[in-house]
Protein backbone atom coordinates (compact mmCIF):
# COMPACT_ATOMS: atom_id res chain seq x y z
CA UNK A 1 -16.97 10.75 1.06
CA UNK A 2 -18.32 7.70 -0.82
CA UNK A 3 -16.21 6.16 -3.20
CA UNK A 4 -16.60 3.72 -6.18
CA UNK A 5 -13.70 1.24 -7.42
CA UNK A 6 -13.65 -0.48 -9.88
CA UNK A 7 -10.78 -2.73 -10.86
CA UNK A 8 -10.36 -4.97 -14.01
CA UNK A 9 -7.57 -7.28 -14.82
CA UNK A 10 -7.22 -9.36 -17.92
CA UNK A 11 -4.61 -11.79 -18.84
CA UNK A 12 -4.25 -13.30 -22.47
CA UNK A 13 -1.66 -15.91 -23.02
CA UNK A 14 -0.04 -17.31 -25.68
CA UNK A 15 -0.35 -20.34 -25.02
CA UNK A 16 -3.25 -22.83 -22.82
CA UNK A 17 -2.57 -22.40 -19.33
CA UNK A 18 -3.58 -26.07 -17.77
CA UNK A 19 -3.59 -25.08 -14.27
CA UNK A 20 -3.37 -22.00 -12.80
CA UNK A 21 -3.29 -21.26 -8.74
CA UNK A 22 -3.90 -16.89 -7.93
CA UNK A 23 -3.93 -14.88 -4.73
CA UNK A 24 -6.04 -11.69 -4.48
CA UNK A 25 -5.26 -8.56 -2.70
CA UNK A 26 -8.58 -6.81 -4.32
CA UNK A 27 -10.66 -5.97 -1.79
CA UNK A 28 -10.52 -2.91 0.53
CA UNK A 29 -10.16 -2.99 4.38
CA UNK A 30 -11.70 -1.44 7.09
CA UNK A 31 -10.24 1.14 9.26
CA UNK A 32 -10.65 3.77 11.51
CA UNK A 33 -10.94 6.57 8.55
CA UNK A 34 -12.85 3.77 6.07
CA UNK A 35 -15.58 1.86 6.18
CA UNK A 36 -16.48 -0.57 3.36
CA UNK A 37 -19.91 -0.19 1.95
CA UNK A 38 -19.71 -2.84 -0.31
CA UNK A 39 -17.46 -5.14 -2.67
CA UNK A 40 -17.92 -7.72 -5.32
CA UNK A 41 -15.58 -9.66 -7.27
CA UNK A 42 -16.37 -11.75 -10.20
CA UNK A 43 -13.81 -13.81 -11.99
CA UNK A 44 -13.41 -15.68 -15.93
CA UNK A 45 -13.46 -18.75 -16.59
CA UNK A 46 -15.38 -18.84 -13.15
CA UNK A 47 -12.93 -20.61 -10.41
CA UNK A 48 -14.08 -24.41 -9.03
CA UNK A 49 -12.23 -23.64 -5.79
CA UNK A 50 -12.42 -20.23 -3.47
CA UNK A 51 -10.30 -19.70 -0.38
CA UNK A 52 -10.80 -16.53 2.09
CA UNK A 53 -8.88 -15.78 4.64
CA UNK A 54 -6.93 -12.63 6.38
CA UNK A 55 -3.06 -12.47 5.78
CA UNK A 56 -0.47 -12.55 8.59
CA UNK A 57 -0.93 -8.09 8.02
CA UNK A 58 -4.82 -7.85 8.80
CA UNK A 59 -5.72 -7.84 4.96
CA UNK A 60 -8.21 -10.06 3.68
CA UNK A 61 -7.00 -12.07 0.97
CA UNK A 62 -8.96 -14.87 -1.70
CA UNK A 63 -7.30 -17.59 -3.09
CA UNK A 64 -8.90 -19.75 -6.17
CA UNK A 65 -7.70 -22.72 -8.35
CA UNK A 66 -8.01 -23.35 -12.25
CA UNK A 67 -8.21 -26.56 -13.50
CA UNK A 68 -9.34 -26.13 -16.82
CA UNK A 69 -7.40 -24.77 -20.02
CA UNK A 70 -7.64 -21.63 -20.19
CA UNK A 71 -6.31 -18.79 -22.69
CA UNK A 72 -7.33 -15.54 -20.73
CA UNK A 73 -8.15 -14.51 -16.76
CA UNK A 74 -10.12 -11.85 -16.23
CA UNK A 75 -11.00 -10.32 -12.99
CA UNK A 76 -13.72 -7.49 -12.07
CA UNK A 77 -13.41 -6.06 -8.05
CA UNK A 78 -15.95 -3.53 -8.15
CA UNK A 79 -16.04 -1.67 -4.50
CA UNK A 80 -18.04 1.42 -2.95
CA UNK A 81 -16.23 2.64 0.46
CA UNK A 82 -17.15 5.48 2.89
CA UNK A 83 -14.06 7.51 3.41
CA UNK A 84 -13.24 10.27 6.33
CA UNK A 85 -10.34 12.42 6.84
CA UNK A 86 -7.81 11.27 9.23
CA UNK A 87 -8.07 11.88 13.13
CA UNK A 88 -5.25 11.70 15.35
CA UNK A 89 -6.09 9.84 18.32
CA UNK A 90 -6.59 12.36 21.73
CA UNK A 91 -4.59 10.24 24.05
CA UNK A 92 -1.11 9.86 21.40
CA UNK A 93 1.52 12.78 22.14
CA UNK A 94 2.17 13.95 18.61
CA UNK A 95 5.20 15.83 20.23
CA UNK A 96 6.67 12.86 21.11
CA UNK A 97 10.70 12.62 19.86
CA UNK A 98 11.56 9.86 17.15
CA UNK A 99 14.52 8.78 19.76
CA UNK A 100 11.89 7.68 22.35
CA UNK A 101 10.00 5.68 19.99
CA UNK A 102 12.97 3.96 18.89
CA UNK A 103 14.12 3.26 22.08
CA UNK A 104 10.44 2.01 23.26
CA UNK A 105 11.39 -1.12 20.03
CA UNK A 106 14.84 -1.90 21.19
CA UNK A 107 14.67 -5.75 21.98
CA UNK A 108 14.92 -6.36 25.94
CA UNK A 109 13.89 -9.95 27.32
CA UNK A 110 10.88 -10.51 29.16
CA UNK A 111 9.22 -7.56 27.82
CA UNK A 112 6.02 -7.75 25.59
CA UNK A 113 6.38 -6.63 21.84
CA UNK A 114 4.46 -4.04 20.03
CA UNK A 115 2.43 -5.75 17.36
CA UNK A 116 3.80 -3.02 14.91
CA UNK A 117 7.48 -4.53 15.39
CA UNK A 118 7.14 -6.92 12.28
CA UNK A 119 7.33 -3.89 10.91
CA UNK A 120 10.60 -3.15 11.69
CA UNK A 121 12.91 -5.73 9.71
CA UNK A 122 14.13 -5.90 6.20
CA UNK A 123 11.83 -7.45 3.43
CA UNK A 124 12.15 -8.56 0.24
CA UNK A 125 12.03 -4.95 -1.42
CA UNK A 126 13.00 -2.89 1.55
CA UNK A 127 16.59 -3.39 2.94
CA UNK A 128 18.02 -1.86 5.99
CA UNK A 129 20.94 0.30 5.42
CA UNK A 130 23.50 3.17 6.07
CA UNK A 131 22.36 5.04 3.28
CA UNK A 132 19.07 5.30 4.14
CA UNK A 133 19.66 6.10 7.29
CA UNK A 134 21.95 8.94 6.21
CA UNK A 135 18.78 10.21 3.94
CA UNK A 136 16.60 9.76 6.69
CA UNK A 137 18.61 11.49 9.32
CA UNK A 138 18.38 14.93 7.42
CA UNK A 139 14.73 15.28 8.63
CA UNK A 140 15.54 13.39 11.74
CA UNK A 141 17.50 15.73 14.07
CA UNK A 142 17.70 15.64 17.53
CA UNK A 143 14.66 16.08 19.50
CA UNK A 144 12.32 16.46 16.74
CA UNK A 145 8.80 14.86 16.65
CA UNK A 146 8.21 11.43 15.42
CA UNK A 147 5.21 12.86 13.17
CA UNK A 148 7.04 16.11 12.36
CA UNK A 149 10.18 14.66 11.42
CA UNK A 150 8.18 11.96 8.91
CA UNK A 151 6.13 14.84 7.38
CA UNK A 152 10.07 16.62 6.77
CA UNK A 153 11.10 13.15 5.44
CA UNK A 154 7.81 12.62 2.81
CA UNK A 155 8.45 16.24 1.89
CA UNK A 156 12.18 15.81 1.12
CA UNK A 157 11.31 12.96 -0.84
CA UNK A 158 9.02 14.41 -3.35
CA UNK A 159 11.36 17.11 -3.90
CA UNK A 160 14.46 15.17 -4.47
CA UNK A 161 12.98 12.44 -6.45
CA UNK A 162 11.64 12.47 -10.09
CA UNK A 163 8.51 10.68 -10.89
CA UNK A 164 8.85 8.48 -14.17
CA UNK A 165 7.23 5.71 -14.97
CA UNK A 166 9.90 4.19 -17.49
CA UNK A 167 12.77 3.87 -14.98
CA UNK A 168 11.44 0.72 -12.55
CA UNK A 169 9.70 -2.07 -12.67
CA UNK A 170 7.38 -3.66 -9.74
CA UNK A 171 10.70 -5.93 -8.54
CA UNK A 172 12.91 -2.74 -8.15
CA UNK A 173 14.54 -2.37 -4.71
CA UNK A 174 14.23 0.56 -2.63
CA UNK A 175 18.27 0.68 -2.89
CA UNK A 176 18.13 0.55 -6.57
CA UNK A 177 15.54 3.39 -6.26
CA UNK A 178 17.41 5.64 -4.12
CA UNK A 179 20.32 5.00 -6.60
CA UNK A 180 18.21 6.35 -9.43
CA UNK A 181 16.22 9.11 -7.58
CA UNK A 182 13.47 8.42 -9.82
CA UNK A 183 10.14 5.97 -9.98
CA UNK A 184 6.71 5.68 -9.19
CA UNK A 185 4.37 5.57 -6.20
CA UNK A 186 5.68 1.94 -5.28
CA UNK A 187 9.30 3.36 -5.38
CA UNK A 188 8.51 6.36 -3.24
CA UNK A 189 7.07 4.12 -0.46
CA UNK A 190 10.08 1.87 -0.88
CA UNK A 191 12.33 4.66 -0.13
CA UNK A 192 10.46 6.27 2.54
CA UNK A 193 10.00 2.71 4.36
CA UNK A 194 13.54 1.95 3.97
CA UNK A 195 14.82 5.47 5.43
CA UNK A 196 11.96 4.85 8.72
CA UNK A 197 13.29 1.12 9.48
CA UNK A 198 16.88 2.20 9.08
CA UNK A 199 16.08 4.87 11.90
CA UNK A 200 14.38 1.66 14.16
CA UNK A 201 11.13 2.68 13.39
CA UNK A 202 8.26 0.92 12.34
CA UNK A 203 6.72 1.89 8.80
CA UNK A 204 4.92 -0.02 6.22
CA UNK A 205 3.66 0.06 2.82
CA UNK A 206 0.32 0.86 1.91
CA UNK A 207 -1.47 -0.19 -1.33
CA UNK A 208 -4.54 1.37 -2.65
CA UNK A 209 -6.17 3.99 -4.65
CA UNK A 210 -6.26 7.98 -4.96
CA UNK A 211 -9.53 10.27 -6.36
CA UNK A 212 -8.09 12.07 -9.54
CA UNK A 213 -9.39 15.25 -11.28
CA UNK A 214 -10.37 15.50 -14.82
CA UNK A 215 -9.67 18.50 -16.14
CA UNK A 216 -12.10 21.12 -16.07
CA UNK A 217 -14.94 20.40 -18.97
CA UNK A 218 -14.14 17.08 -19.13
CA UNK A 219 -15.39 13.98 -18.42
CA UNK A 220 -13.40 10.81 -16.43
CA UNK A 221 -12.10 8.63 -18.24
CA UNK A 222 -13.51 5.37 -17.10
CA UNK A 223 -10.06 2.84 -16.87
CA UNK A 224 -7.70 5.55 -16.62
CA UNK A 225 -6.83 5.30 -13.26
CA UNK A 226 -4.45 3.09 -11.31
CA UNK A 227 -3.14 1.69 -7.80
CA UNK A 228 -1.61 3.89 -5.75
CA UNK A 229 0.87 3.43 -3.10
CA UNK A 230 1.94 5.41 0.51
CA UNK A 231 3.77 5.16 4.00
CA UNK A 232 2.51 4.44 7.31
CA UNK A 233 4.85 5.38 10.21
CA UNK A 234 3.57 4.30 13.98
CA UNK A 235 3.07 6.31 16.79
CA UNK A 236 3.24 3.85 20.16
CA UNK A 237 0.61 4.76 22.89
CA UNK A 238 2.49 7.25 25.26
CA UNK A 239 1.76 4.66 28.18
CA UNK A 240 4.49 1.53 27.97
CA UNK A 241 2.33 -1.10 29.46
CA UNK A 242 -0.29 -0.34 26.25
CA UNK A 243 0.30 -1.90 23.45
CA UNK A 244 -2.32 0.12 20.79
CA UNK A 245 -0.65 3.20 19.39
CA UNK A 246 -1.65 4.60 15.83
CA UNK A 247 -0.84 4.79 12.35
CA UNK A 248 0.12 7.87 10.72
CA UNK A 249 -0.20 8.36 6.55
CA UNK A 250 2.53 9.46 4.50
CA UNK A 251 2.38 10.01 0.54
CA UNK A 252 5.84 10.78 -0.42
CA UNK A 253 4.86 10.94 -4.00
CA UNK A 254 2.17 14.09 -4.27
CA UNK A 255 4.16 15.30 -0.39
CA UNK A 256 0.45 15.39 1.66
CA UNK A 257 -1.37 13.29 4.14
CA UNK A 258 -3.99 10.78 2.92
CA UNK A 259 -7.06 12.05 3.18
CA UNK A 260 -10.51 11.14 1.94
CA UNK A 261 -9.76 10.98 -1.63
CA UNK A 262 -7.51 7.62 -0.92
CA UNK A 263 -9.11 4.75 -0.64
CA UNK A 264 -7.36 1.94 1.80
CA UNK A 265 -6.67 -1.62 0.38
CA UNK A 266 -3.94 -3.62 2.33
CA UNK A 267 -1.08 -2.90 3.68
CA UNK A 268 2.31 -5.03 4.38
CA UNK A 269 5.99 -5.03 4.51
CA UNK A 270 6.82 -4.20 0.95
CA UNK A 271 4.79 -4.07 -2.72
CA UNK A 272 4.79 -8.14 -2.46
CA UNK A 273 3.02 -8.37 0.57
CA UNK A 274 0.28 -6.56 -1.03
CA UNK A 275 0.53 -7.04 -4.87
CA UNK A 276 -3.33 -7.17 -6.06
CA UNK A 277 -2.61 -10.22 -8.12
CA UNK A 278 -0.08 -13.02 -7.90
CA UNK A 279 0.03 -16.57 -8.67
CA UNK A 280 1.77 -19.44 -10.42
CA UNK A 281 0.36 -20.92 -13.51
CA UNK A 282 1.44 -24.47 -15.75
CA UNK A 283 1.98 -23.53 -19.50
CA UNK A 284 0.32 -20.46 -20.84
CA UNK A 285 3.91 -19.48 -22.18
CA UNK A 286 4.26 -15.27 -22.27
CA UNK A 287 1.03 -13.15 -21.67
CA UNK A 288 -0.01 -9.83 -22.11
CA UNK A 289 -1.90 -7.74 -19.16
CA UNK A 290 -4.19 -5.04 -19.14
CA UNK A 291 -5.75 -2.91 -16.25
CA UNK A 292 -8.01 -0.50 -15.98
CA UNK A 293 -8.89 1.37 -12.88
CA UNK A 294 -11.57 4.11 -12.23
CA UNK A 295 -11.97 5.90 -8.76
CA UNK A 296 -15.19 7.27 -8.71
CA UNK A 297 -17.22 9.92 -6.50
CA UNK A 298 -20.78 8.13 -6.12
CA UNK A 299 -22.75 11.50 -7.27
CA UNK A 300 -20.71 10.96 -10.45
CA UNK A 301 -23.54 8.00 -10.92
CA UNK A 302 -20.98 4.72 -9.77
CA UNK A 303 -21.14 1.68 -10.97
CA UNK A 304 -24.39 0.47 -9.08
CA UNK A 305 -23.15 -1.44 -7.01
């Protein structure tokens, strides 16, 4: 399926902002089940210093520096990607039990680690805990498969949580979260990240976009989109001595797999691994943000890009 993205983010501020230093999680990656077609970002008042590089998680990331006063920031990622449904890799054992690959990440000297074990320790947003693991070990009996057991656990989730958009905020923990029962995409993640780690599994947070419907008759609404968030749990190659096993998508908050409708962007730890924008600024004083996002099917015209 081919895709079109576009993504526009404008700040106002109150007052001058002298200097102002931003990183950019804004453009999508390639993966096994996406390839990226194309992507352009433009930026206003235009930066006089650009940085690129790829984050410690495999995500490419821009960095650029304002010198001048400034009263508003506005940034335009417009991207077309070529999206596939997901495959599970022949050689994985998708019957394999969620106790084996939590034993295969215990720590034992002398032994290589799994590149997915970052993923495996708190972070800012996602805490390790008893009562996650007690959530978590609902779906997780004895015996069951890693895959099935996760698929239980995103299911669970959607049914015992209430989406509302007025009870977090982008710094709420997954413990506050599970407290509530109730949040948005971000906070479903959280949750579902939380509950995998607590188990000793790796998991990680995924941010990007999902194709929406209009309804029938109408048109889309350009802007009326937004980000999107989901779960990645890791299946480890059945042989020990390889170190390649293979992400599996989780989207606690509509309780399906990510298919070709979801477009990948970067994925991390937690929501602040992964945030689209952050940065620090000098003066500026409060602002006001607006974003509009639009997921579009290219024979719905695209942007022409």
């Amino acid at each position: 399926m081919l895709l079109d993205v576009l993504h526009d983010t404008h700040y106002r501020y109150q007052a001058p902002v002298q200097v102002a230093q931003h990183q950019l999680h804004l453009s999508p990656r390639a993966t096994d089940q996406q390839a990226v077609e194309s992507h352009h970002l433009q930026v206003w008042p235009v930066p006089g210093d650009w940085h690129l590089d790829i984050d410690p998680f495999g995500n490419e990331r821009r960095f650029f520096t304002l010198t001048e006063p400034h009263d508003a920031l506005t940034l335009s990622a417009r991207s077309r990607v070529r999206t596939r449904p997901f495959e599970a890799r022949a050689d994985l054992d998708l019957q394999l039990p969620w106790e084996q690959v939590r034993e295969r990440f215990v720590y034992r000297g002398g032994r290589a680690d799994d590149p997915a074990s970052v993923y495996l320790f708190p972070s800012p947003l996602v805490p390790r805990g008893a009562d996650f693991e007690d959530y978590a070990r609902q779906s997780f009996g004895a015996g069951r498969p890693l895959i099935e057991a996760a698929q239980a656990l995103n299911l669970r989730l959607h049914e015992d949580f209430v989406y509302d958009g007025s009870s977090t905020g982008v710094e709420t923990t997954a413990a506050q979260a599970l407290a509530k029962r109730r949040g948005v995409c971000q906070d479903f993640a959280h949750v579902m990240v939380a509950c995998l780690r607590s188990l000793g599994l790796p998991a990680r947070y995924v941010s990007g976009y999902l194709l929406t419907h209009p309804p029938p008759g109408q048109p889309r609404l350009i802007g009326a989109d937004a980000s999107h968030a989901w779960v990645e749990v890791y299946l480890p190659s059945p042989d020990p001595a390889q170190a390649t096993g293979q992400w599996f998508g989780h989207c606690p908050t509509n309780a399906r797999t990510p298919g070709e409708d979801y477009v990948y962007m970067a994925c991390g730890r937690d929501f602040t691994d992964v945030s689209p924008v952050r940065g620090v600024i000098q003066g500026g004083q409060h602002h006001e943000l607006d974003v509009a996002v639009t997921v579009m099917p290219l024979d719905e015209a695209g942007f022409g890009l």
